[in-house]
Each structure stands twice: as structure tokens, then as C-alpha cells.
N, C-alpha and C. Protein backbone atom coordinates (compact mmCIF):
# COMPACT_ATOMS: atom_id res chain seq x y z
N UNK A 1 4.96 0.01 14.53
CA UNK A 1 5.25 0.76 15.73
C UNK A 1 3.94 1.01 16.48
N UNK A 2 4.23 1.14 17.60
CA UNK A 2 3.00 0.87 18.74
C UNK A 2 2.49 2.43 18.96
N UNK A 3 1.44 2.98 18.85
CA UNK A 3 0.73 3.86 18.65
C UNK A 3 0.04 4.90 19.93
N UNK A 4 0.23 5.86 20.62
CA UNK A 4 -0.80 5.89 22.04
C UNK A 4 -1.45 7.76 21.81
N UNK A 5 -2.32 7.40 22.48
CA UNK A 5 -3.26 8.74 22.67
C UNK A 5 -3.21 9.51 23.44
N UNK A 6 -2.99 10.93 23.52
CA UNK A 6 -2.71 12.26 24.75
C UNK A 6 -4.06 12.50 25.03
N UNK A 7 -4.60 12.71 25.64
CA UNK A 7 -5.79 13.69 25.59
C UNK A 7 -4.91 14.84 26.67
N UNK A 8 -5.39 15.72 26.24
CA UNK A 8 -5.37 16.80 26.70
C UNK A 8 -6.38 17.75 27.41
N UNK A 9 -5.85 18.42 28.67
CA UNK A 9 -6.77 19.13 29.71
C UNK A 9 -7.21 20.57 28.34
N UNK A 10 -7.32 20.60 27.34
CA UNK A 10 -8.03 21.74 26.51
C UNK A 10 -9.14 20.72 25.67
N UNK A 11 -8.76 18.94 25.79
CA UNK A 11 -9.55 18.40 25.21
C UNK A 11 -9.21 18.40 23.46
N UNK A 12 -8.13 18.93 23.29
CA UNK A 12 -7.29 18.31 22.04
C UNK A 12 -6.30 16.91 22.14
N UNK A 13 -6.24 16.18 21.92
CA UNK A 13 -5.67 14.57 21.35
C UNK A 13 -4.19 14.75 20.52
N UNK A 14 -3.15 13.86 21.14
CA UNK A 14 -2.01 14.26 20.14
C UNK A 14 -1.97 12.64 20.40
N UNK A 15 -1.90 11.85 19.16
CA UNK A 15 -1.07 10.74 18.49
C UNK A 15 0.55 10.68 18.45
N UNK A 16 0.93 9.65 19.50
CA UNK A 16 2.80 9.45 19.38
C UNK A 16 2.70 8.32 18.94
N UNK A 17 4.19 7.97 17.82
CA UNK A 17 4.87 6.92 18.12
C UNK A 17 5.20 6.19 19.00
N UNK A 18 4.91 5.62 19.98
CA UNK A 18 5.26 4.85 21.63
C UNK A 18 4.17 3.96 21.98
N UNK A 19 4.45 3.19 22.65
CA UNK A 19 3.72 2.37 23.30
C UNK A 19 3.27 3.28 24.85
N UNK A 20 2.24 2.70 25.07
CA UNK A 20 1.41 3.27 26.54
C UNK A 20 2.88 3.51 27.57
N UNK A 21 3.67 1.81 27.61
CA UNK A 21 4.42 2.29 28.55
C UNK A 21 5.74 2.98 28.47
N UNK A 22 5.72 2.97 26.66
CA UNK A 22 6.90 4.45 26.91
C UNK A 22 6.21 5.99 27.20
N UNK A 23 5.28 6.06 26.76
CA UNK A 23 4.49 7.24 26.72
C UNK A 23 4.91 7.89 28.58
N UNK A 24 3.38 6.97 29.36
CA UNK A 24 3.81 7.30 30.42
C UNK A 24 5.20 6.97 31.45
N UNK A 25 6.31 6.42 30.75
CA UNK A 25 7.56 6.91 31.92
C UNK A 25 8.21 8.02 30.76
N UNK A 26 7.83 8.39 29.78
CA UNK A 26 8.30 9.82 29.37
C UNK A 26 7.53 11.08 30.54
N UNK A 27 6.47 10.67 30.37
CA UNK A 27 5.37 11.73 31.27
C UNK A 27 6.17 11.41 32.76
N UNK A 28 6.17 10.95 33.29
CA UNK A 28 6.64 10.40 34.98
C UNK A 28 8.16 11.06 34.91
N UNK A 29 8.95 10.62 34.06
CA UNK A 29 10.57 11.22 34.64
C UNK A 29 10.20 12.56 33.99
N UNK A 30 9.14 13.52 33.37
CA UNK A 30 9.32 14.81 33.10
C UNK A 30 9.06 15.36 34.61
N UNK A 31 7.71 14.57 34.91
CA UNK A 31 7.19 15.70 36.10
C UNK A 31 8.09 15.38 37.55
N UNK A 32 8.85 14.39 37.52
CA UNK A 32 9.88 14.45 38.53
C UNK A 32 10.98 14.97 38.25
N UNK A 33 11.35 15.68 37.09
CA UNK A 33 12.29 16.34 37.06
C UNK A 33 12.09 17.87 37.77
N UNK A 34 12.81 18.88 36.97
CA UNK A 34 12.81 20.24 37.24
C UNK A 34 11.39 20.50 37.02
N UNK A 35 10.84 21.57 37.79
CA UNK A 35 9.85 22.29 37.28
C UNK A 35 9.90 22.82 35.71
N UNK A 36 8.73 22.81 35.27
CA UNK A 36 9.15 23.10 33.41
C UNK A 36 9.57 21.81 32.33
N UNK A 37 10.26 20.72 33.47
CA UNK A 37 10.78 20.20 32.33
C UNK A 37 9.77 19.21 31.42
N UNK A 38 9.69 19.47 30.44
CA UNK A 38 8.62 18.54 29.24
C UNK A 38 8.50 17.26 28.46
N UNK A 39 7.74 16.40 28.45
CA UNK A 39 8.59 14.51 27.81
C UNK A 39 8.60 14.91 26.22
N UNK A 40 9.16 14.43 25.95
CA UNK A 40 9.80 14.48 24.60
C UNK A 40 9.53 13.23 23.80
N UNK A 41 8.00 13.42 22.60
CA UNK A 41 7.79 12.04 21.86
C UNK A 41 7.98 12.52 20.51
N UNK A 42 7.50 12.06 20.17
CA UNK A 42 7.19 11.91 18.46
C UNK A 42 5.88 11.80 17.74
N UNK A 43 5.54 12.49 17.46
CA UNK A 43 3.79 12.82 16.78
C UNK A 43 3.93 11.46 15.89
N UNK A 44 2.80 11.09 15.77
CA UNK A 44 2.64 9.87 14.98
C UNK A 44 2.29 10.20 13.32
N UNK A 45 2.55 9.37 12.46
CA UNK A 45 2.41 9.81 11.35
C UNK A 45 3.44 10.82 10.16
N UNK A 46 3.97 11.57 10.88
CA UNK A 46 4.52 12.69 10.66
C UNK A 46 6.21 12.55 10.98
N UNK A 47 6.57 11.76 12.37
CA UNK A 47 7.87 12.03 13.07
C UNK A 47 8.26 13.30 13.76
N UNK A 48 7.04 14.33 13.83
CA UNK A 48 7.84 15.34 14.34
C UNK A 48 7.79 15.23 15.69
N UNK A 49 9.05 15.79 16.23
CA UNK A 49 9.05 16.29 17.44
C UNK A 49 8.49 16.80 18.04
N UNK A 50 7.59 16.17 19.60
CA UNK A 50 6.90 17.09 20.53
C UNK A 50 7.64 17.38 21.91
N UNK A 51 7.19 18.29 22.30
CA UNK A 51 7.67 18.38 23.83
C UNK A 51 6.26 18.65 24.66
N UNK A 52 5.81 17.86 25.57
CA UNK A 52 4.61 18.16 26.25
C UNK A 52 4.41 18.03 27.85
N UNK A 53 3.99 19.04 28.10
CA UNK A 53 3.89 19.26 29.59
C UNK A 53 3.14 18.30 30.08
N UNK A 54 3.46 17.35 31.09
CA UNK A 54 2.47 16.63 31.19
C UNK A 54 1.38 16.69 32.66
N UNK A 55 1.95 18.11 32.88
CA UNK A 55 0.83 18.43 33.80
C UNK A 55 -0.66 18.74 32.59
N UNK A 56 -0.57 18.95 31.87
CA UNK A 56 -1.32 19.21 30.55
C UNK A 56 -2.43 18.10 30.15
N UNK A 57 -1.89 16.76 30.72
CA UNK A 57 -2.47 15.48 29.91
C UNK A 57 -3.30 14.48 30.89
N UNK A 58 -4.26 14.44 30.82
CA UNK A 58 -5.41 14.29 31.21
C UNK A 58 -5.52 12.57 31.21
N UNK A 59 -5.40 12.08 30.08
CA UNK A 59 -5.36 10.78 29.73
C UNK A 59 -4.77 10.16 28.93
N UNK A 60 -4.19 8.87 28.67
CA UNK A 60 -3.41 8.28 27.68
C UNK A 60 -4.01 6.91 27.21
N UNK A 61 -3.82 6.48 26.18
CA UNK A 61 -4.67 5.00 25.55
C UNK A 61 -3.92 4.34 24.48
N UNK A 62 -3.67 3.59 24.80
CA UNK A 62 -3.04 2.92 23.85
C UNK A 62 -4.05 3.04 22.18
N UNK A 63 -3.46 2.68 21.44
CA UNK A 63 -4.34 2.91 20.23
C UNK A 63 -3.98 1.59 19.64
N UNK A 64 -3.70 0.58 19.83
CA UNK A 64 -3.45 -0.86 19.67
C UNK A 64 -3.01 -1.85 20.92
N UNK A 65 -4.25 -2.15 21.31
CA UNK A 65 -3.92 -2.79 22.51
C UNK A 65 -2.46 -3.72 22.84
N UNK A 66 -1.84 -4.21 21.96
CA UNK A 66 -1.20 -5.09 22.27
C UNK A 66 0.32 -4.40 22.60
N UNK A 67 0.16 -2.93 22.64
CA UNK A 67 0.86 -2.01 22.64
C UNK A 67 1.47 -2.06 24.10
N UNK A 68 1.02 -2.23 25.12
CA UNK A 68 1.08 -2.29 26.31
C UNK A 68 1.50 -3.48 26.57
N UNK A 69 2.63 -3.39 27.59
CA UNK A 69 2.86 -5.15 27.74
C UNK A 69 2.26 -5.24 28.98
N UNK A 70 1.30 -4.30 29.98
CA UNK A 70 1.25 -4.85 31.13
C UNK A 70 -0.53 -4.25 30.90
N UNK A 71 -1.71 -4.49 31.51
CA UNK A 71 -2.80 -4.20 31.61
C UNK A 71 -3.42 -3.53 30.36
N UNK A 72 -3.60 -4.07 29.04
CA UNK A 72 -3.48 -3.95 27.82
C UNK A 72 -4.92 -3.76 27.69
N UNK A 73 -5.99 -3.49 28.50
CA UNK A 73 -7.37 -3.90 27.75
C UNK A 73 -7.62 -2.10 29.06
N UNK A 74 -7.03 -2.20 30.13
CA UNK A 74 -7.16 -1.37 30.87
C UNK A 74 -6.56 -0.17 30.87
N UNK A 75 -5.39 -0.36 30.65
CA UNK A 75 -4.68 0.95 30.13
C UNK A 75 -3.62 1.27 31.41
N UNK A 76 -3.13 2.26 31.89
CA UNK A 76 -2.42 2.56 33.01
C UNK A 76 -2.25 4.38 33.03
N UNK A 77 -2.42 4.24 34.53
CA UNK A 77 -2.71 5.70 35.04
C UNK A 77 -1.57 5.86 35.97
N UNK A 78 -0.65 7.32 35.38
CA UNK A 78 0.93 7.72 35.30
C UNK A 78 0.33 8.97 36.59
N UNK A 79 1.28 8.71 37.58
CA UNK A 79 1.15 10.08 38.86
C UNK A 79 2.02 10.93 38.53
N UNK A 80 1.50 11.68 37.95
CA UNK A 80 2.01 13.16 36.96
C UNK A 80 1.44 14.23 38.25
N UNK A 81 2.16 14.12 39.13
CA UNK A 81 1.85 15.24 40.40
C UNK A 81 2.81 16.56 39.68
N UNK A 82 2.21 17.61 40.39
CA UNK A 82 3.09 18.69 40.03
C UNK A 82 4.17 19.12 40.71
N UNK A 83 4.89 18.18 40.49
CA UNK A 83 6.55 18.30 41.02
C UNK A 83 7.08 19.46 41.95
């Protein structure tokens, strides 16, 4: 399973189960939803359930490039505006 990196605006890191480009259209249909509403992954390693604001998340990275099917060496930057 394809692996990706949160960084976070406190500068803590959360590890999901997902690939880059599930990661960010979890992040994208949160912040176009309702105000509040949070993407919903899966901590890596573990399986547990996260819910994360993704006005919160700063940056994302794949953690196995081949993880990404589209700009795999570059990564991709999700417009997480504040809805």
C-alpha cells in the first residue's frame, strides 16, 4: 500500500495509508465542503482512523514515489482555500 506524508502547520508529520493522489482529493472535497468538515484517512502502520483539518496541512509527499500516478518525483500541491 502506497504510503504519504502530512506535515502539519504545528510542524508535526502524520503517515496515511494513501497514495499522494488519494490523500490530496480527501483534503480538496473536505475544504469544499461545509465549514468544519475534515478528510478522513488512515494512519499508517496502525489502521487507525484520522480525521484532519486540512486547513491544518501545510504539505504532503508521497513516501514512495511510485505512489503518485501523475508528477511522482514532484509531488502535487492541493488548493485547500478556506472554504
Amino acid at each position: 500500500m502506497a504510503t504519504t506524508k502530512l506535515i502539519l502547520t504545528t510542524g508535526d508529520e502524520l503517515v496515511v495509508d494513501a497514495s499522494l493522489d488519494e490523500v490530496v482529493k480527501e483534503l480538496e472535497n473536505a475544504a469544499r465542503s461545509s465549514v468544519g468538515t475534515l478528510a478522513r484517512l488512515k494512519q499508517a502502520g496502525t489502521g487507525e482512523r484520522l480525521a484532519v483539518n486540512g486547513a491544518q496541512v501545510v504539505a504532503v509527499q508521497p513516501l514512495d514515489p511510485a505512489a503518485s500516478s501523475d508528477e511522482p518525483e514532484r509531488g502535487r500541491q492541493a488548493n485547500l482555500g478556506s472554504g
